[in-house]
Protein backbone atom coordinates (compact mmCIF):
# COMPACT_ATOMS: atom_id res chain seq x y z
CA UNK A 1 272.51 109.39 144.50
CA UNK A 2 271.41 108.84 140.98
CA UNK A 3 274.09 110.78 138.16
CA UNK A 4 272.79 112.30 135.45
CA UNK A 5 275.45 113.32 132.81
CA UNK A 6 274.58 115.81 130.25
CA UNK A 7 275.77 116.43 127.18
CA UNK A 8 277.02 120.10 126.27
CA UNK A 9 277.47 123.21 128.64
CA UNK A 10 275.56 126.40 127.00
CA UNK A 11 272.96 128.21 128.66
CA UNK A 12 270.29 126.49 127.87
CA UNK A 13 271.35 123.82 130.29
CA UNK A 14 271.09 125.55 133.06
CA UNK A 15 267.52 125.24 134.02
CA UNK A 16 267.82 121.30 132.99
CA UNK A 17 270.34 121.82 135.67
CA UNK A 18 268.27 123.28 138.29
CA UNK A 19 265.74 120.69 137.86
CA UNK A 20 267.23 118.08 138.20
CA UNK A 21 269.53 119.19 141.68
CA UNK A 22 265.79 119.76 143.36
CA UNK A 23 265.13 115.99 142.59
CA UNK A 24 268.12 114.96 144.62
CA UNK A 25 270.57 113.95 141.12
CA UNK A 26 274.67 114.63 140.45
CA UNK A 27 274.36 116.31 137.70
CA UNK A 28 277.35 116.02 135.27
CA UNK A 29 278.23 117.82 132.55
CA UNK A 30 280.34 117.31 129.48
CA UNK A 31 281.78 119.12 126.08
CA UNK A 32 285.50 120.47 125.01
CA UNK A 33 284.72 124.10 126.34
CA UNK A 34 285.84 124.14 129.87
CA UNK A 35 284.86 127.81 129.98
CA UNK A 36 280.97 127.11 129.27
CA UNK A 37 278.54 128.52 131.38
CA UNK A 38 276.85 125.09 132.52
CA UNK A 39 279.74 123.79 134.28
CA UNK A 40 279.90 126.14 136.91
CA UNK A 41 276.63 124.93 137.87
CA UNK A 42 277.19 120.77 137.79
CA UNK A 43 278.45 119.03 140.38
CA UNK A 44 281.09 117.77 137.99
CA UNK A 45 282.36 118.78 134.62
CA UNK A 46 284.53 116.25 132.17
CA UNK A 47 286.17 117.24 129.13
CA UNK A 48 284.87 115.31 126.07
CA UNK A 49 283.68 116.28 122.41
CA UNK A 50 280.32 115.62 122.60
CA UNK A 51 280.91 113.69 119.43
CA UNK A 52 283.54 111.08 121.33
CA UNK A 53 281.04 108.66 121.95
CA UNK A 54 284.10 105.85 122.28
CA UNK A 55 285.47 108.08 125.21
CA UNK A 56 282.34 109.22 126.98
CA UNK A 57 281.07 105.70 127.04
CA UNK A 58 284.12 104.44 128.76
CA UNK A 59 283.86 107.06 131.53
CA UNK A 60 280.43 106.59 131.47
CA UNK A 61 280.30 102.70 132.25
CA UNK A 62 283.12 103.28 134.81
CA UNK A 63 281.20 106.15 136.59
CA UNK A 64 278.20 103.75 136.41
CA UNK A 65 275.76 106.91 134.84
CA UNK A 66 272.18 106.30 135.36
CA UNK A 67 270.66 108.64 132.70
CA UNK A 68 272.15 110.38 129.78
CA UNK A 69 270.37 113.96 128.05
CA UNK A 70 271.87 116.48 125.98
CA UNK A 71 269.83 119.29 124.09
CA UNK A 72 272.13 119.87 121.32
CA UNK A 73 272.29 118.17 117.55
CA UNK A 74 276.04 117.23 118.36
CA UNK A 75 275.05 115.08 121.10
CA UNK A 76 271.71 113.01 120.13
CA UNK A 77 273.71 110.28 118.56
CA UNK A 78 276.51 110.34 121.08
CA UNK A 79 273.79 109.98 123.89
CA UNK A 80 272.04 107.34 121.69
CA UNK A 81 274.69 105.44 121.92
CA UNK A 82 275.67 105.41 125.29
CA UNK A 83 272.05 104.65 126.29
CA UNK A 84 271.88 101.81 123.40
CA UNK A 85 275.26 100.22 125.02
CA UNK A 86 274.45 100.92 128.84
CA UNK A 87 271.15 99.65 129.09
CA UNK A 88 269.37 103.12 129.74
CA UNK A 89 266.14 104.89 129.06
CA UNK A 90 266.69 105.24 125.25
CA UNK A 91 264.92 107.65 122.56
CA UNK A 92 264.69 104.52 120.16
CA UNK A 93 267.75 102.46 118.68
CA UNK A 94 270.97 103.88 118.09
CA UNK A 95 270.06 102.91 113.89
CA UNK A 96 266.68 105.51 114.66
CA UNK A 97 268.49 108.09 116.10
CA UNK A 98 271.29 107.48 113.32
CA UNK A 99 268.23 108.31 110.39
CA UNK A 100 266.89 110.79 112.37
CA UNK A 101 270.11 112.95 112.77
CA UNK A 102 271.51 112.25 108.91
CA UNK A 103 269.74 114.01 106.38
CA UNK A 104 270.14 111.77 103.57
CA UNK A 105 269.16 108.95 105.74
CA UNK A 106 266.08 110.70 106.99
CA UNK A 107 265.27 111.77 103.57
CA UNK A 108 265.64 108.00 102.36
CA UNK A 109 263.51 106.46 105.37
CA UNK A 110 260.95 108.62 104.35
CA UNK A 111 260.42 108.21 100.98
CA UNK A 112 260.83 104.25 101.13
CA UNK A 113 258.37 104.11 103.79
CA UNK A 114 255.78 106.18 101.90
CA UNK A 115 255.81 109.49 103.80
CA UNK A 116 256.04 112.82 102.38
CA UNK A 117 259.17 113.31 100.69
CA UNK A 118 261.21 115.89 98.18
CA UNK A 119 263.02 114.59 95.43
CA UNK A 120 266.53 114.98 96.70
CA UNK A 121 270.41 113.50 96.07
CA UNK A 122 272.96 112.90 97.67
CA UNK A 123 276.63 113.87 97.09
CA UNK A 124 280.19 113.50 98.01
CA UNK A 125 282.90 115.73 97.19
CA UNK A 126 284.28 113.22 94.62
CA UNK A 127 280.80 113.42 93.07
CA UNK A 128 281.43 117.40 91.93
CA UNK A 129 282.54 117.61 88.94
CA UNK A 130 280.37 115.06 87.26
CA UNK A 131 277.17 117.08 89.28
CA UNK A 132 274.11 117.23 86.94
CA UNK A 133 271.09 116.50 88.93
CA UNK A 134 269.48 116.42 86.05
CA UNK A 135 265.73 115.31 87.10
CA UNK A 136 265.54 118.49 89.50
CA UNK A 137 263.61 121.79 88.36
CA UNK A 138 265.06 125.00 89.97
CA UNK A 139 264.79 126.19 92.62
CA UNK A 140 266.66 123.75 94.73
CA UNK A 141 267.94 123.65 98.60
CA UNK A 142 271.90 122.67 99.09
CA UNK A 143 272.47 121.15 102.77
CA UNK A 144 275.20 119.50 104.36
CA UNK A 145 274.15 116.20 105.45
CA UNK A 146 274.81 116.11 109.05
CA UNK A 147 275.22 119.94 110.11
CA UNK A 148 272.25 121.36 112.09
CA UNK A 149 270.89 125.19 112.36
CA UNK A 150 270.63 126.12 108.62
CA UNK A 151 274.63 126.35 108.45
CA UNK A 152 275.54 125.81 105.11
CA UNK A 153 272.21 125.78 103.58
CA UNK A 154 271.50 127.64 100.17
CA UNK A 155 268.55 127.81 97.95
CA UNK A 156 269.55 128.07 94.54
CA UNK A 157 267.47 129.10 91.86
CA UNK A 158 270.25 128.96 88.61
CA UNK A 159 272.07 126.24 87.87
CA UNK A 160 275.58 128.36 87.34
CA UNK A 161 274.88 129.02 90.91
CA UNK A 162 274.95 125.29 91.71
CA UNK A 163 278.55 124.34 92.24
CA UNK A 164 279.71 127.62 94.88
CA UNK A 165 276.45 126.71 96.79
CA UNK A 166 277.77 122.66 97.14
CA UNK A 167 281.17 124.36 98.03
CA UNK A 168 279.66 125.69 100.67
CA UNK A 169 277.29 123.53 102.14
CA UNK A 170 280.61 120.81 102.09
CA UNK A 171 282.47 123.43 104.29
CA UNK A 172 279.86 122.92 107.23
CA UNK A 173 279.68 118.77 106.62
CA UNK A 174 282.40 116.69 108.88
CA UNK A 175 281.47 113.75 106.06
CA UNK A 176 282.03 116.01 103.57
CA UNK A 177 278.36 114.80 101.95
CA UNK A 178 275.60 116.92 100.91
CA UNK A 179 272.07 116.85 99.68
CA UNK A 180 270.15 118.56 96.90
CA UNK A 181 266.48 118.75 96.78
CA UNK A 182 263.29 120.26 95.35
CA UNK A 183 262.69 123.26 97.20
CA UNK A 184 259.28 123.02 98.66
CA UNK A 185 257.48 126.38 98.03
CA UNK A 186 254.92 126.71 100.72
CA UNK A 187 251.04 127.90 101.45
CA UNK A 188 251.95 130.06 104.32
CA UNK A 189 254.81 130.21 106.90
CA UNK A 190 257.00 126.99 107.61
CA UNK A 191 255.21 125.25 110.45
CA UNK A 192 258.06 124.80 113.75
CA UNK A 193 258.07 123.12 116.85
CA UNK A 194 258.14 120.42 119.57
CA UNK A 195 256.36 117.26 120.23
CA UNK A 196 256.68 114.86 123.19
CA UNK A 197 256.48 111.16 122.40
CA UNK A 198 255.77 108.28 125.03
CA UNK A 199 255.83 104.46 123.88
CA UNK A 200 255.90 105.30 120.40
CA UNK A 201 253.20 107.62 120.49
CA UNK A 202 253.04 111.83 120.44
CA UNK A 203 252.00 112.96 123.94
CA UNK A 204 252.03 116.21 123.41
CA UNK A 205 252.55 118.64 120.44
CA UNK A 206 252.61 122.56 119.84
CA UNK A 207 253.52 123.62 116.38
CA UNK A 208 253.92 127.43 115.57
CA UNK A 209 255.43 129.21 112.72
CA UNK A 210 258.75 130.53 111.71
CA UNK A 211 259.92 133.93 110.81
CA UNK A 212 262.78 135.06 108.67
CA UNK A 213 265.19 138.00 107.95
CA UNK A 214 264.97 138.06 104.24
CA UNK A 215 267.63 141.08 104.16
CA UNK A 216 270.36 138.51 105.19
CA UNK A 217 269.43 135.29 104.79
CA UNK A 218 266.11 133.77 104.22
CA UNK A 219 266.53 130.20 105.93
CA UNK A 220 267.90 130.92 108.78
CA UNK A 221 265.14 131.50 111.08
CA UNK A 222 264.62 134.59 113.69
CA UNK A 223 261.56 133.69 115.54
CA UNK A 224 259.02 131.01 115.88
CA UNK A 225 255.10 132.20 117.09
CA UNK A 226 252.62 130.48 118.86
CA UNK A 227 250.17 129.73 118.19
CA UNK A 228 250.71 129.21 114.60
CA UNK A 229 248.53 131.25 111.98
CA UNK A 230 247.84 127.91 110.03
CA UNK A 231 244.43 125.96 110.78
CA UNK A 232 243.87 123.02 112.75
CA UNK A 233 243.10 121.23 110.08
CA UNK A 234 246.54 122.09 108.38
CA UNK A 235 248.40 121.11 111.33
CA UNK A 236 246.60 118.07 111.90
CA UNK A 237 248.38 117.28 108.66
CA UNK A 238 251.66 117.72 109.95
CA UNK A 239 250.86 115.78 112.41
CA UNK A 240 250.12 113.12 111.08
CA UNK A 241 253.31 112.53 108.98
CA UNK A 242 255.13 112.92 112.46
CA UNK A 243 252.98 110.21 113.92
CA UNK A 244 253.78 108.28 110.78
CA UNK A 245 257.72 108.67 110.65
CA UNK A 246 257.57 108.20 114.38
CA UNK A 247 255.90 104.74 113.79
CA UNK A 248 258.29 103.36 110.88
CA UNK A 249 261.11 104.51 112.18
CA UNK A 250 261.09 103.20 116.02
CA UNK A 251 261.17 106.66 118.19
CA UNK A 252 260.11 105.42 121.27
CA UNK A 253 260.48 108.33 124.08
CA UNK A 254 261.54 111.72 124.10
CA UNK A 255 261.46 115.18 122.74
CA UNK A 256 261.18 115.56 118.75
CA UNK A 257 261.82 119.05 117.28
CA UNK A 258 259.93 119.79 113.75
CA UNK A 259 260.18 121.78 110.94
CA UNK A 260 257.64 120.83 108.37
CA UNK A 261 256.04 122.76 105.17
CA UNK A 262 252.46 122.65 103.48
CA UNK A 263 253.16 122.52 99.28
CA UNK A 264 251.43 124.36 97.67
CA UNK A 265 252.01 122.09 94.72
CA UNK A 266 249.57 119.51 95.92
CA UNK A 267 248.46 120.92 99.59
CA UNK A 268 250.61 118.01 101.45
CA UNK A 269 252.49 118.03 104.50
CA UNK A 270 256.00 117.65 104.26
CA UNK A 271 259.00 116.93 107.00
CA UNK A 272 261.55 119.37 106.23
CA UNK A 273 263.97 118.69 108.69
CA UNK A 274 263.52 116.35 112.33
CA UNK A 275 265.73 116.23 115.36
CA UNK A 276 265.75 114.24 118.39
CA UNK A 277 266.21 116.72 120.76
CA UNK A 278 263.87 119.53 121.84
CA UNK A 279 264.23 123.19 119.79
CA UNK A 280 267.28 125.32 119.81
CA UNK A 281 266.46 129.23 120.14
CA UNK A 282 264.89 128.25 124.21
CA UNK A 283 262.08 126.72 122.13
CA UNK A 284 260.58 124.67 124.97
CA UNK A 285 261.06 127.19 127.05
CA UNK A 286 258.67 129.38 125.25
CA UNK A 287 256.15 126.65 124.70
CA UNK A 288 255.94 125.90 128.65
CA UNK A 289 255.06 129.63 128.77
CA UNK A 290 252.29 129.16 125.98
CA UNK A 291 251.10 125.97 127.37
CA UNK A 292 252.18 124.41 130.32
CA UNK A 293 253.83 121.35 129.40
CA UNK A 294 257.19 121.07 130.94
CA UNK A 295 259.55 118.87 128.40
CA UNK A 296 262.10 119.55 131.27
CA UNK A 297 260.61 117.82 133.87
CA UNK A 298 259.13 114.84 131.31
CA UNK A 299 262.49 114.35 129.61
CA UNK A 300 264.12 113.88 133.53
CA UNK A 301 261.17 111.65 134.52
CA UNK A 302 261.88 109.17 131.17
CA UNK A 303 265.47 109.03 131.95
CA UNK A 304 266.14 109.02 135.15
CA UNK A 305 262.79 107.49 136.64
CA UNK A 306 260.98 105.48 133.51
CA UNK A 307 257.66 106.68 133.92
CA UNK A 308 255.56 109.16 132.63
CA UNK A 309 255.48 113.14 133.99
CA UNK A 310 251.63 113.98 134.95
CA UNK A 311 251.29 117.15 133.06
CA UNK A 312 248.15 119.96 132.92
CA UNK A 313 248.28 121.23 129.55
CA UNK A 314 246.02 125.08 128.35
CA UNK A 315 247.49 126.78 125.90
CA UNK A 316 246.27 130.28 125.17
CA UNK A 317 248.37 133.65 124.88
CA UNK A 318 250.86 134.67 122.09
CA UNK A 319 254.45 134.10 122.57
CA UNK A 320 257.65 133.70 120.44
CA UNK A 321 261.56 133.45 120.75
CA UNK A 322 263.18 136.82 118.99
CA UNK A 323 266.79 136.49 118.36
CA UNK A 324 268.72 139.06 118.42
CA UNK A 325 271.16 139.24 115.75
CA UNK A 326 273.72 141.09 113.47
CA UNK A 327 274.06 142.02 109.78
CA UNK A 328 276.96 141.74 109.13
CA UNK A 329 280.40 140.45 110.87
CA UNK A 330 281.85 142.89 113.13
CA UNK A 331 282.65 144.14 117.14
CA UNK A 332 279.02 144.83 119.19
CA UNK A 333 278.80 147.98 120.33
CA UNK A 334 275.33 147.72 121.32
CA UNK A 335 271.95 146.22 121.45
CA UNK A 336 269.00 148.56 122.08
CA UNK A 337 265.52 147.05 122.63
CA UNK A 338 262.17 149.94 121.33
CA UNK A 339 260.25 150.70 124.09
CA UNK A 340 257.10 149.29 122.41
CA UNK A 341 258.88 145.59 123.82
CA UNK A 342 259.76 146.26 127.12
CA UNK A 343 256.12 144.89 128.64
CA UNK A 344 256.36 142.01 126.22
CA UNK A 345 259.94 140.82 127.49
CA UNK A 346 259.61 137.37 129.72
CA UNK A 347 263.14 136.20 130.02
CA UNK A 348 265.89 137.96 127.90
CA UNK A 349 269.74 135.97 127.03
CA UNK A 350 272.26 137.37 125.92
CA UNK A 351 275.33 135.49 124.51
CA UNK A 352 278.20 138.10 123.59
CA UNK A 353 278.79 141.34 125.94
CA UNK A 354 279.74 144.33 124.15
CA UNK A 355 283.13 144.23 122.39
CA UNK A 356 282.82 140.71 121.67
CA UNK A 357 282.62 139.59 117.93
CA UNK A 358 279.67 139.27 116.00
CA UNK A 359 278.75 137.20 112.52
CA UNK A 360 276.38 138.02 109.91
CA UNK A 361 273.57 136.14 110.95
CA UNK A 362 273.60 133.43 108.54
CA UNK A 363 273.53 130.42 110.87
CA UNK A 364 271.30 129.43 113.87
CA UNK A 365 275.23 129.68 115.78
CA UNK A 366 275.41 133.43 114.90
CA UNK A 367 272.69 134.34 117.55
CA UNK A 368 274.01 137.35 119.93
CA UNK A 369 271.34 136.38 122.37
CA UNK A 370 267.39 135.52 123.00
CA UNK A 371 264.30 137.22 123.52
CA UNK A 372 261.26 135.63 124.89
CA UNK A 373 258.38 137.34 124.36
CA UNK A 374 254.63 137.19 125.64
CA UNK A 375 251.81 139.46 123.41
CA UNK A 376 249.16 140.97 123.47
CA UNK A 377 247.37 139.73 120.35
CA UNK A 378 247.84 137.80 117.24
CA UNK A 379 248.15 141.14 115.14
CA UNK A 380 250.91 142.44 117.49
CA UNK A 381 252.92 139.26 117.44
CA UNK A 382 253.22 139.18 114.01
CA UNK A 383 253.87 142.89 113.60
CA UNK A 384 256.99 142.08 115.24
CA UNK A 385 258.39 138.91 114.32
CA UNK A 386 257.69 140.07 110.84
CA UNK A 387 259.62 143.44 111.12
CA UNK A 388 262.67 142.67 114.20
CA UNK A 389 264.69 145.00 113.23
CA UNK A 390 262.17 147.84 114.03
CA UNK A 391 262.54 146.44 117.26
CA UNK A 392 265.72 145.04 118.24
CA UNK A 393 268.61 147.09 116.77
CA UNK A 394 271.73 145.67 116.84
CA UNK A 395 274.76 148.38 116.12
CA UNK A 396 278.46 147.02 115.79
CA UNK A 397 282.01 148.21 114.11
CA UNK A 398 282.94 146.83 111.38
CA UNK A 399 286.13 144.84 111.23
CA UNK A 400 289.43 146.04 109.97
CA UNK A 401 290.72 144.30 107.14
């Protein structure tokens, strides 16, 4: 029986899971959280950081593993590395997936390798007092270098703002590094999504287009639509500075997530952010829905068989991820859903019951739960990703100080 050892244990594992018992596989699964949701569901749960790529590749060699996946930013370069030491169906090199996951390497790759690229910089917390990025016109976006889901991220637009927003951003970075760059203001909504790539080449793609709750925090997104509002042309844009990174940078296989922006400045496409790893948020969940491709069932056939997943692919309808969030920090009392979405709902998640605790929503890891919605129209998807709180209200206690 081949073993399949997955990274992480949320709940987006657990159709992975599913699949990949109906082809016959063990399915193991791995993180610090013994109380995760996925393991109930593997044949065989063992307790490792998904960062402890030293300690997972030691039971990993000993367990002989035939395939390693893992969904989540905290286990690309972990898995990477196992499958660059072990032999196995690989995303690229271990250096690749090391650029693709770092932000300061990714943002270095691409502008010595003449793609699209922000002026940025790179600091370390040594580096602070001396800051004066000097060359940079306001606004500008603070990031940690290696954090995923918008933690830490601030766009500053004064410089006596500069120094709490770096404080910040250094909290959320386990190299205590961070970035500043031009913030890229953009012709219409930031372009999001998945692409499939086989021998170096994109398969498949679907790009949409993010929404954002601007009365909490503008870069932290709450939905992605599809199909996206923006024209062919534009996208075929984008996608050709995937195709391009893709090419200089040695992704072989695999899912690739995107998050990309059209300047308005000079009308180019630029990478804002790349993982190797399929969407958080369900994301190619919802894009199976909207067009048939199963990243599931391809990502299983690359590692565990080496060969290509024959795939139909139509996409028509509207769909979108909501997510369901807070305000403000506090207990849940309650989540009520307007009537208006009850026909639209395809598959609803949620993460915290009521009484559990609940953050502002200023990080992709503050999500209460997930929506997956199917509309009618163009009109009526945008009505509500653009206005979620008309239609998911989320009511909590605030916290005692």
């Amino acid at each position: 029986m081949k073993k399949l050892l997955l990274l992480g244990g949320d709940a987006t594992l657990l159709p992975v899971i599913k699949s990949a018992k109906a082809r016959g596989y063990c399915v193991i699964t791995c993180d610090y959280l013994p109380d995760n949701i996925a393991h109930k569901y593997s044949d065989e749960y063992i307790n490792y950081s998904t960062t402890d790529k030293e300690g997972i590749l030691t039971w990993a060699e000993a367990n002989k593993i035939d395939g390693v996946l893992t969904f989540t930013d905290s286990g690309v370069i972990t898995a990477a590395y196992i499958c660059d030491r072990m032999g196995l169906a690989r995303l690229g090199s271990y250096e690749a997936i090391e650029i693709i996951q770092n932000k300061d390497q990714f943002r270095t790759f691409l502008r010595e390798n003449g793609c699209n690229a922000p002026l940025f910089r790179k600091y370390t917390k040594r580096d602070m007092p001396e800051m004066e990025p000097l060359d940079f016109h306001f606004p500008v976006m603070i990031k940690p270098v290696d954090a995923a889901g918008s933690k830490g991220v601030t766009k500053v637009v004064a410089k006596e703002d500069l120094c709490s927003a770096c404080e910040y951003a250094l909290e959320f970075s386990t190299r205590k590094e961070i970035i500043v760059e031009e913030f890229i203001d953009p012709v219409g909504p930031q372009i999001h999504g998945d692409c499939f790539v086989k021998d170096g080449k994109i398969v498949f793609i679907y790009l949409g287009d993010h929404h954002f709750d601007a009365g909490i925090n503008n870069l932290v997104p709450v939905s992605t639509t599809w199909p996206s509002v923006h024209s062919e042309e534009t996208l075929k844009k984008v996608e050709q500075q995937i195709q391009m990174f893709i090419n200089k940078v040695g992704f072989m296989n695999g899912c690739m997530n995107i998050e990309s922006r059209i300047s308005k400045a000079d009308s180019k496409a630029y990478l804002i952010d790349v993982g190797a790893r399929s969407g958080g948020n369900y994301t190619p969940y919802v894009i199976q829905y909207a067009s048939g491709f199963n990243f599931i069932e391809a990502m299983l056939n690359f590692s565990m068989e080496r060969k290509p997943y024959a795939q139909t692919v139509n996409k028509q309808g509207f769909f979108a991820y909501l997510v369901i969030h807070a305000e403000k920090d506090g207990i849940l009392a309650k989540v009520t859903i307007d009537d208006r979405l009850n026909d639209k709902i395809v598959e609803r998640h949620d993460y915290i019951p009521a009484g559990g605790h609940v953050r502002s929503f200023r990080g992709a890891n503050a999500a209460i739960g997930i929506v997956i919605a199917k509309f009618d129209s163009m009109d009526e998807m945008q009505q509500v990703s653009n206005h979620l709180n008309e239609y998911i209200h989320v009511e909590s206690i605030p916290l005692v100080v």
